[in-house]
C-alpha atoms as a PDB file:
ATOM      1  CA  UNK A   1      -0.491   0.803   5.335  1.00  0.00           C
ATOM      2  CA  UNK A   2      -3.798  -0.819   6.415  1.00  0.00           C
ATOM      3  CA  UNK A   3      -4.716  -3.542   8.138  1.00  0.00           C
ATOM      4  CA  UNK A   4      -4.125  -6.803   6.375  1.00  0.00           C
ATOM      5  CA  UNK A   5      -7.458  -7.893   6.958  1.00  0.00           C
ATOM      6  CA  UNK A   6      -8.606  -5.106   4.664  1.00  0.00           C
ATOM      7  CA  UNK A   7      -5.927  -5.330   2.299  1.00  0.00           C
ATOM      8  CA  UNK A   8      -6.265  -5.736  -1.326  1.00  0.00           C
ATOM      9  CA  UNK A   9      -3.139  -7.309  -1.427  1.00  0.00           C
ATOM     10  CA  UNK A  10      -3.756 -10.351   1.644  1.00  0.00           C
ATOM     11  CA  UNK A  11      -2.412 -13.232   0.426  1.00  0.00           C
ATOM     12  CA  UNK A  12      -5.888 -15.120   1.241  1.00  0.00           C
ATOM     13  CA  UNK A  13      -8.676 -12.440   1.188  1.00  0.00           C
ATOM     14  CA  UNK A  14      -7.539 -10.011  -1.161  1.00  0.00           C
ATOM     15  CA  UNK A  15      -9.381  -8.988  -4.316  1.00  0.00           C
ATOM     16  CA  UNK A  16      -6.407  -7.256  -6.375  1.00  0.00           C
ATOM     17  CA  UNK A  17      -4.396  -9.550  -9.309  1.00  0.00           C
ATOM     18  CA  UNK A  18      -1.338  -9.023  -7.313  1.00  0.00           C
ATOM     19  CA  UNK A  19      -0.938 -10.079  -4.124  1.00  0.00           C
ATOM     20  CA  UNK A  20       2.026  -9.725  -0.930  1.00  0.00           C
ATOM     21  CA  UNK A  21       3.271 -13.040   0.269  1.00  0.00           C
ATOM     22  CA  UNK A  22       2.640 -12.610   3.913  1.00  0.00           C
ATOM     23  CA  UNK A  23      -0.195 -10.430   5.741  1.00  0.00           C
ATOM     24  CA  UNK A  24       1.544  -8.866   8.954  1.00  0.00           C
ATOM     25  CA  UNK A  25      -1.510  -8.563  10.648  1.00  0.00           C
ATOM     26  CA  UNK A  26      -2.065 -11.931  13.336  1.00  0.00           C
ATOM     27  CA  UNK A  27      -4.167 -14.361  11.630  1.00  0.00           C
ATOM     28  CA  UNK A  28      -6.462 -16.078  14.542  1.00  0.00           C
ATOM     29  CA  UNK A  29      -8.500 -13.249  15.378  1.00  0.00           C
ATOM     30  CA  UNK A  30     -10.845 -11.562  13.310  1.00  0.00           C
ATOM     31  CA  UNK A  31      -9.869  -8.085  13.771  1.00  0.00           C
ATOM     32  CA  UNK A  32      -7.166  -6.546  15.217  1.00  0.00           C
ATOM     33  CA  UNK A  33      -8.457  -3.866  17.414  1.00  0.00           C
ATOM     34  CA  UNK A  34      -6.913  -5.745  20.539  1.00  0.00           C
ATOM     35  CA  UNK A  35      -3.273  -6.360  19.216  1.00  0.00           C
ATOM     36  CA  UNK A  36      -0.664  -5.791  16.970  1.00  0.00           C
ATOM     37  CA  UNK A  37      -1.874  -4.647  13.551  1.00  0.00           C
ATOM     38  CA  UNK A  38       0.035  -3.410  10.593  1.00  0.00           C
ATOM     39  CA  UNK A  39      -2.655  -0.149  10.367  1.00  0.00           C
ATOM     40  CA  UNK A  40      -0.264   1.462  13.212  1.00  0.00           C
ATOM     41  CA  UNK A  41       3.032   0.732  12.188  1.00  0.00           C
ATOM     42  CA  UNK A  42       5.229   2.775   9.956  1.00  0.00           C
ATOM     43  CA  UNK A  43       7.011  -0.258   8.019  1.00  0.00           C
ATOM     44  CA  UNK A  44       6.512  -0.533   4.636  1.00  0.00           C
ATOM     45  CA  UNK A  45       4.949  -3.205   2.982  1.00  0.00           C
ATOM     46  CA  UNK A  46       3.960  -4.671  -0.570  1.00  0.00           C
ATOM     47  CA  UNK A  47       1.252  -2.055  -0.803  1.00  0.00           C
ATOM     48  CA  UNK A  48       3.789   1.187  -0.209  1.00  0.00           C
ATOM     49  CA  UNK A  49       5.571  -0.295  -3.229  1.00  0.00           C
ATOM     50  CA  UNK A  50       2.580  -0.882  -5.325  1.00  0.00           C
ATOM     51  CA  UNK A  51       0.939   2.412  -4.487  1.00  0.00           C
ATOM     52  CA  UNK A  52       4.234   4.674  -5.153  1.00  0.00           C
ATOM     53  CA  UNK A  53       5.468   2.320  -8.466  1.00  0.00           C
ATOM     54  CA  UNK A  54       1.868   2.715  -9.791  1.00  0.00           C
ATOM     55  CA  UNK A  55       1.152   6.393  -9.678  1.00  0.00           C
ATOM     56  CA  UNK A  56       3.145   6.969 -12.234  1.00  0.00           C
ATOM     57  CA  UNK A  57       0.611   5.305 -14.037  1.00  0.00           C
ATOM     58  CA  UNK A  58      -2.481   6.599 -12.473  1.00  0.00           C
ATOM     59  CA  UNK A  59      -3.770   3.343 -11.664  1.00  0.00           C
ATOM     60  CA  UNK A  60      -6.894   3.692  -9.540  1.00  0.00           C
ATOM     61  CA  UNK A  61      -6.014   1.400  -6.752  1.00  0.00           C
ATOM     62  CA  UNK A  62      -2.754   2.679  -6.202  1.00  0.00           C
ATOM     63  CA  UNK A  63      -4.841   6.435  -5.865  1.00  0.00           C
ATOM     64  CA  UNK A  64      -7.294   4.679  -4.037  1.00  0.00           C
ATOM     65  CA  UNK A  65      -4.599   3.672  -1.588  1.00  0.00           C
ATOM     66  CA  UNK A  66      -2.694   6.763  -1.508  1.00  0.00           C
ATOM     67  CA  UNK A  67      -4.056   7.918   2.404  1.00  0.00           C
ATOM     68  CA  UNK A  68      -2.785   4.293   3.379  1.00  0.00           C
ATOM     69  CA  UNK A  69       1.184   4.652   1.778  1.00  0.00           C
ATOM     70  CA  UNK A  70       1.242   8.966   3.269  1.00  0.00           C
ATOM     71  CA  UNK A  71       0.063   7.028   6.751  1.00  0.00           C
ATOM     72  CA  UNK A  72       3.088   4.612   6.661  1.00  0.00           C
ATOM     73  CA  UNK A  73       5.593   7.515   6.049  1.00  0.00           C
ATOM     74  CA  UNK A  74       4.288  10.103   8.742  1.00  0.00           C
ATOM     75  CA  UNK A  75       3.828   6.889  11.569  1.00  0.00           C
ATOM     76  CA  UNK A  76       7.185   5.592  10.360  1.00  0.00           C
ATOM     77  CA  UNK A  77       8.995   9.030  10.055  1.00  0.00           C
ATOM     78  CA  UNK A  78       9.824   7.433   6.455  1.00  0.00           C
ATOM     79  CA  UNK A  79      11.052  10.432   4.169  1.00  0.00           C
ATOM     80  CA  UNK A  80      12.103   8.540   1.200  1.00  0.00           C
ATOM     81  CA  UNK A  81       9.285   6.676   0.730  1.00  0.00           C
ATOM     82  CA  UNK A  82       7.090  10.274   1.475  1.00  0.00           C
ATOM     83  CA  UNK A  83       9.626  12.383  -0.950  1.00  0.00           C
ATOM     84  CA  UNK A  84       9.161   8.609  -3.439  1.00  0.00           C
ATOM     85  CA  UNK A  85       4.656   9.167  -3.192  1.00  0.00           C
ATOM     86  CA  UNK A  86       4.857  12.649  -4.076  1.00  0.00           C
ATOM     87  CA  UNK A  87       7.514  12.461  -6.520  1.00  0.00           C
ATOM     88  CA  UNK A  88       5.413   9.745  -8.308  1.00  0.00           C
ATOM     89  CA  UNK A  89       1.827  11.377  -7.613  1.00  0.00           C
ATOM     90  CA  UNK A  90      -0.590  13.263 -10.034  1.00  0.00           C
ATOM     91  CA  UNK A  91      -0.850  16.847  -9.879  1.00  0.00           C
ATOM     92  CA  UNK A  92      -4.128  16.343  -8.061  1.00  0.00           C
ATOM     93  CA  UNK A  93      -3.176  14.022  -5.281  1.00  0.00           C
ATOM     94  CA  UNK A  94      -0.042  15.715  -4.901  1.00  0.00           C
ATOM     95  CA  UNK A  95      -2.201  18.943  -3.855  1.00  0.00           C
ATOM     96  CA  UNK A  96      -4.428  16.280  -1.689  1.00  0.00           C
ATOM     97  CA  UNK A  97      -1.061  15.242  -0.062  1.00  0.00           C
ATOM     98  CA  UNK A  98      -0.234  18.798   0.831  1.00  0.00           C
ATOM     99  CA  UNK A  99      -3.020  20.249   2.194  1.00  0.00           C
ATOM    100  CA  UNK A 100      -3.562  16.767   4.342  1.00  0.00           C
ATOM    101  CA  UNK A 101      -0.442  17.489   5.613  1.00  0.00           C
ATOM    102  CA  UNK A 102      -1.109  21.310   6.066  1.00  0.00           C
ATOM    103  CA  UNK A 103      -3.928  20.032   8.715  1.00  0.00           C
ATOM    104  CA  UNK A 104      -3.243  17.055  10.270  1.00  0.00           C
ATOM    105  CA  UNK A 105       0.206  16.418  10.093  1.00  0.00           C
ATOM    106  CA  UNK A 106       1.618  19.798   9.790  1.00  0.00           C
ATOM    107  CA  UNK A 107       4.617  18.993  12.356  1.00  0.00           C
ATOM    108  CA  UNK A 108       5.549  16.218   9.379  1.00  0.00           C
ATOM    109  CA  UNK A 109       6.761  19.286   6.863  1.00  0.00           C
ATOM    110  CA  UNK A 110       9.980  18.536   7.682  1.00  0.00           C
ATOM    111  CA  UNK A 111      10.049  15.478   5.824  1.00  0.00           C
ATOM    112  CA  UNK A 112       9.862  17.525   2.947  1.00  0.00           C
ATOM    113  CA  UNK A 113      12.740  20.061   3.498  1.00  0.00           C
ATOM    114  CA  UNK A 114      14.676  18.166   0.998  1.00  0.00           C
ATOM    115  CA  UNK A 115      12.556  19.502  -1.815  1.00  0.00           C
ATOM    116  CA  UNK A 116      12.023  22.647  -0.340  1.00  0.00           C
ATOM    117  CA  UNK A 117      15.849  22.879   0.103  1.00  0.00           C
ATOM    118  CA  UNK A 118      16.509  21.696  -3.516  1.00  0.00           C
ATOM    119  CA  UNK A 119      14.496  25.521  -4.068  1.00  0.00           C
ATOM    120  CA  UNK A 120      16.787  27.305  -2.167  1.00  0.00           C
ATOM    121  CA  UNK A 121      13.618  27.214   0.081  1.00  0.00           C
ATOM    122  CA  UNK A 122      14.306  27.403   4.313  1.00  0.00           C
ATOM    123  CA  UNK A 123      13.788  23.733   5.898  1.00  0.00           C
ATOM    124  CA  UNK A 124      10.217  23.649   7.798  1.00  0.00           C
ATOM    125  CA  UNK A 125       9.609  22.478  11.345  1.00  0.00           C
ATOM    126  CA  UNK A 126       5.884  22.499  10.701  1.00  0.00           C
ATOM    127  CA  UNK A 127       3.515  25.603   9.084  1.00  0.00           C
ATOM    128  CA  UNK A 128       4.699  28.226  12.196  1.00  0.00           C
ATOM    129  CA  UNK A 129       6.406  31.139  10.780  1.00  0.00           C
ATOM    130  CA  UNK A 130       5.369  29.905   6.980  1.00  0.00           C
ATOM    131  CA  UNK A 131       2.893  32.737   6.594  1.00  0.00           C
ATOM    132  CA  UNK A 132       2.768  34.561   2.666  1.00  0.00           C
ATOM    133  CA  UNK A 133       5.574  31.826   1.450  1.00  0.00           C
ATOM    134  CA  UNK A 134       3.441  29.293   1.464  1.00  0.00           C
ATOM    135  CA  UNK A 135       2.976  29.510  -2.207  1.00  0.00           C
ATOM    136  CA  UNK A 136       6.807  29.256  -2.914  1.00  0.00           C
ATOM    137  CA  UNK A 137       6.679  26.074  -0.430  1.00  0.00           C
ATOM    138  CA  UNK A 138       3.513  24.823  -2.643  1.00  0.00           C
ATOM    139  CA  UNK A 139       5.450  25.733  -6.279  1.00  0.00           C
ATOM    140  CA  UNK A 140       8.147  23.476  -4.743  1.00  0.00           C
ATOM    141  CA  UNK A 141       6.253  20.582  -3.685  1.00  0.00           C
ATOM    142  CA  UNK A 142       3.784  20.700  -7.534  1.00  0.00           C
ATOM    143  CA  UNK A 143       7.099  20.846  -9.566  1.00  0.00           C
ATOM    144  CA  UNK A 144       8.241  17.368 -10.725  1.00  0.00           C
ATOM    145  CA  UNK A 145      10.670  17.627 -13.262  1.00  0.00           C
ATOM    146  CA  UNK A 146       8.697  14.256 -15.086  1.00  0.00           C
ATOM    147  CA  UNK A 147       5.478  15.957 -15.140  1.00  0.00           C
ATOM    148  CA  UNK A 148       4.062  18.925 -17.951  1.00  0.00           C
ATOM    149  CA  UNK A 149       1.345  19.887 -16.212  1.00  0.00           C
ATOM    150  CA  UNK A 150       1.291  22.678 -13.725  1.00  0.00           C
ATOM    151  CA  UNK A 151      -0.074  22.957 -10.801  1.00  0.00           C
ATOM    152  CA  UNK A 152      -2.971  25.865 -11.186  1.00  0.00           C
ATOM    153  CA  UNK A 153      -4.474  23.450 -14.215  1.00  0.00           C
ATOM    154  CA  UNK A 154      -5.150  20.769 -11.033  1.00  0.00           C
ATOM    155  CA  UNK A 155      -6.394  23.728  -8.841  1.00  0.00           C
ATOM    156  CA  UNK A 156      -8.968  24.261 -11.498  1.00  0.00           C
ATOM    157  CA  UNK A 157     -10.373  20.971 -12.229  1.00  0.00           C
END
């Protein structure tokens, strides 16, 4: 999530077609540096939904949003809806996911244990200990049983 101010989705400055029905971001003030702000909370909000329901269909805002929806689920500890953006991602931000994770938010792994698990994979605490089965934890994460493509052909491009 970002702040409201910057949303595309503000109900009164937003630029997108669609547009949420209430910013959570306080109103009076210009900026939200000195208060509550929806950029540090891990709650959902229209945009999560937009971003994961539209990546499906590779719709460049909801890719150009992506950073904002993986922020929500690491600050909000929110596995479904981080297991829900890679599940609907493209080959290529699915590998952008991963190695964002790999180094900044490697103690967030576990999140993903479910699909690692679904592998017959051992549940992560964070990249300790992962060492030469990283690639089996990578295979895991680029499968996607909706998807053709393989991983190597986004590696490539």
């Amino acid at each position: 999530m970002m702040c409201c101010k910057k949303c595309p989705f503000n109900p009164i400055s937003g630029s997108a077609e669609e547009r949420c029905r209430q910013a959570l971001c306080g109103s009076i003030r210009s900026g939200c540096a000195d208060g509550f702000c929806a950029a540090n909370i891990g709650s959902r909000c229209y945009q999560d939904y937009y971003v994961v329901n539209r990546l499906y269909q590779q719709d460049p805002l909801a890719e150009s949003l992506v950073q904002h929806t993986l922020k929500t689920a690491i600050v909000g500890r929110d596995r479904a809806l981080l297991l829900s953006l890679f599940h609907a991602a493209s080959d290529n931000i699915r590998l952008q996911l991963w190695r964002w994770l790999e180094v900044y938010e490697p103690r967030s792994l576990w999140l993903l244990n479910p699909i690692f698990a679904s592998v017959g994979l051992t549940p992560l605490d964070s990249m300790i200990g992962m060492g030469s089965r990283r690639a089996k934890y990578l295979d895991a994460i680029m499968e996607n049983p909706y998807s053709g493509r393989l991983y190597k052909s986004a590696q490539t491009a």
